[in-house]
Protein backbone atom coordinates (compact mmCIF):
# COMPACT_ATOMS: atom_id res chain seq x y z
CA UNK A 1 16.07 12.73 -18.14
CA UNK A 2 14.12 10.08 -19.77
CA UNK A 3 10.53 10.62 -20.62
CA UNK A 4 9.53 6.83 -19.97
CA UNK A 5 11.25 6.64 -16.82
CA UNK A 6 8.87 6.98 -14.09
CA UNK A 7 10.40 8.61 -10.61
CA UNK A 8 9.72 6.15 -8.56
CA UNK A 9 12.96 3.82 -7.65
CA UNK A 10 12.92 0.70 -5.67
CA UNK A 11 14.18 2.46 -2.42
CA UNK A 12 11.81 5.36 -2.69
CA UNK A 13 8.73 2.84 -3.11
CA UNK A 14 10.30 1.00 -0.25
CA UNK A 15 10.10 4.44 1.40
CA UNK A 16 6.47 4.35 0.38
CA UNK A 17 5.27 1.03 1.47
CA UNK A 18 6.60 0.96 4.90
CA UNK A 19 5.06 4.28 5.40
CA UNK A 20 2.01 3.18 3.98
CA UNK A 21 1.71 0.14 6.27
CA UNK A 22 2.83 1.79 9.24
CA UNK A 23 -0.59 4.50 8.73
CA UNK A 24 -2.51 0.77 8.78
CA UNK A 25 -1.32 0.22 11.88
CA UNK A 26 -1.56 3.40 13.44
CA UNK A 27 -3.98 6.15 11.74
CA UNK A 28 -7.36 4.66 11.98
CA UNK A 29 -7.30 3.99 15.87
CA UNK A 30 -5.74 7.78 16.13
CA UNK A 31 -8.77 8.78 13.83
CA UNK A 32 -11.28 7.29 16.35
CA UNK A 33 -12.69 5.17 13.18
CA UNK A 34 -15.37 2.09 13.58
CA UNK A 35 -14.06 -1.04 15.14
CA UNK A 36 -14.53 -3.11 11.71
CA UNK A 37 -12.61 -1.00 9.78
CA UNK A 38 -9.51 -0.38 12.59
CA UNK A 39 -9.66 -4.19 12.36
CA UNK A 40 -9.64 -4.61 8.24
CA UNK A 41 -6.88 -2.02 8.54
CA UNK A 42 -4.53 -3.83 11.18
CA UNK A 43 -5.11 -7.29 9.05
CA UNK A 44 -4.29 -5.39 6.16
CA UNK A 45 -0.69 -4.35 7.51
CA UNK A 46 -0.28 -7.60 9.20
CA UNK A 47 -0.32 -9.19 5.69
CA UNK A 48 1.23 -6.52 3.69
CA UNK A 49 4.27 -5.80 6.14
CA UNK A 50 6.28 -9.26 5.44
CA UNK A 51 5.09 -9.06 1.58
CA UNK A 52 6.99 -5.59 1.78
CA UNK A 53 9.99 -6.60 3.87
CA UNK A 54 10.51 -9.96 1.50
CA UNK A 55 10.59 -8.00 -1.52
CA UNK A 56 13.68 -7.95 -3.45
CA UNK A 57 14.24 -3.99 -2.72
CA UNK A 58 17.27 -1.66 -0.88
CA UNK A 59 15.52 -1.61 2.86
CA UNK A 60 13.99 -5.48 2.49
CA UNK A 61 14.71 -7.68 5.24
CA UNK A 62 15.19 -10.73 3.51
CA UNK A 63 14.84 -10.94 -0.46
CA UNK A 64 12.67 -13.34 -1.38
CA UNK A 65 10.01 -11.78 -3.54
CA UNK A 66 11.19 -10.41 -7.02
CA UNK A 67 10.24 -6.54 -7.34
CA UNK A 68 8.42 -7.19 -10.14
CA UNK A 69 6.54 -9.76 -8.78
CA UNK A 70 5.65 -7.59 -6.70
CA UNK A 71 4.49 -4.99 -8.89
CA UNK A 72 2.12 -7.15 -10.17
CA UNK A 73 0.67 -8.39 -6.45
CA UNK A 74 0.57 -4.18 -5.71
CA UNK A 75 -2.00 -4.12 -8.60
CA UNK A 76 -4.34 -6.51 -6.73
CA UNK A 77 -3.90 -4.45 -3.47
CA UNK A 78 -4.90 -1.13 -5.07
CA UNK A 79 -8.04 -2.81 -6.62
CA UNK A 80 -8.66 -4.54 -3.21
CA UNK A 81 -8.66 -1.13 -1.75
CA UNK A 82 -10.95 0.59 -3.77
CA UNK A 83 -13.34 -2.57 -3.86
CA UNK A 84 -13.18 -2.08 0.02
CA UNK A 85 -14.77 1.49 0.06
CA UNK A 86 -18.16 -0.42 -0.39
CA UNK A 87 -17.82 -2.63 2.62
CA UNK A 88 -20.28 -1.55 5.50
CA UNK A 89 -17.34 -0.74 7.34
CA UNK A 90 -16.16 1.92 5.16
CA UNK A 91 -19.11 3.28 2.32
CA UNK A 92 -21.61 4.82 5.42
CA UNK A 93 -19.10 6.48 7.20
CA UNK A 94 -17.38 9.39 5.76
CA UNK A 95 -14.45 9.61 7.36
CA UNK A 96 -13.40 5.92 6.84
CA UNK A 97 -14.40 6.54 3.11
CA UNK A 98 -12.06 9.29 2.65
CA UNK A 99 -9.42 8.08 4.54
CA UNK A 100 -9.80 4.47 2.33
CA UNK A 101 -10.33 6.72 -0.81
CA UNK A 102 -7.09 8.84 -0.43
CA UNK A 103 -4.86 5.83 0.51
CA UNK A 104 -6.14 3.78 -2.48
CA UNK A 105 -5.39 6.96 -4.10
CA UNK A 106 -1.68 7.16 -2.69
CA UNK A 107 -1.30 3.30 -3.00
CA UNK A 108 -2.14 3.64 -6.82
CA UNK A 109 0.36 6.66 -6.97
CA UNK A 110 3.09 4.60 -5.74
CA UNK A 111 1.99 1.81 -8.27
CA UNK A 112 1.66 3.77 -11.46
CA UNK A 113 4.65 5.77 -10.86
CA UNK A 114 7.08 3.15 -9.67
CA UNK A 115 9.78 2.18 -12.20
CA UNK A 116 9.18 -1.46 -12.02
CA UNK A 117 11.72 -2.46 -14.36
CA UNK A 118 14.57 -0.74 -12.42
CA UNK A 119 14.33 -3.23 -9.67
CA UNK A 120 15.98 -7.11 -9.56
């Protein structure tokens, strides 16, 4: 095994995104959370669902978007997450904090430890 290589492939982050997106769409209505925030979370994976499923990966629906591309667009999402944690929506209410804290958290994860250069 390579030191440098990170353990994330192409399929697995994928994996990761979908999963990701899908907890958008579903987890902070289950969770009861403010209406602002359910609705910055359901725009969220409205936009990032077809950015996922055009990506140039194993489960993409169409490949339009090279993966490293989008590597570099995944950047701005994990910074616009963490910038979002001091919306109204999100910094006065705990458990919208620390549900938008630990998926910024996971999002950067999946960032950092994807092996970006494995993909097309």
């Amino acid at each position: 095994m390579n030191l440098n290589s990170k353990p994330v492939s192409p399929k697995l982050h994928a994996i990761l995104d979908y999963a990701l997106v899908g907890s958008l769409f579903v987890l902070p209505s289950l969770l009861k959370m403010n209406k602002k925030a359910v609705k910055v979370y359901v725009a969220e994976a409205a936009v990032l669902l077809p950015y996922v499923a055009l990506t140039r990966q194993p489960l993409a629906i169409k490949d339009v978007i090279p993966f490293k591309t989008h590597g570099k667009v995944d950047l701005f999402n994990v910074a616009q997450f963490a910038i979002q944690s001091f919306m109204p929506a999100f910094k006065n209410r705990r458990k919208e904090l620390l549900f938008n804290i630990a998926f910024t958290a996971i999002a950067g994860a999946t960032v950092l430890l994807t092996d970006w250069k494995s993909g097309k």
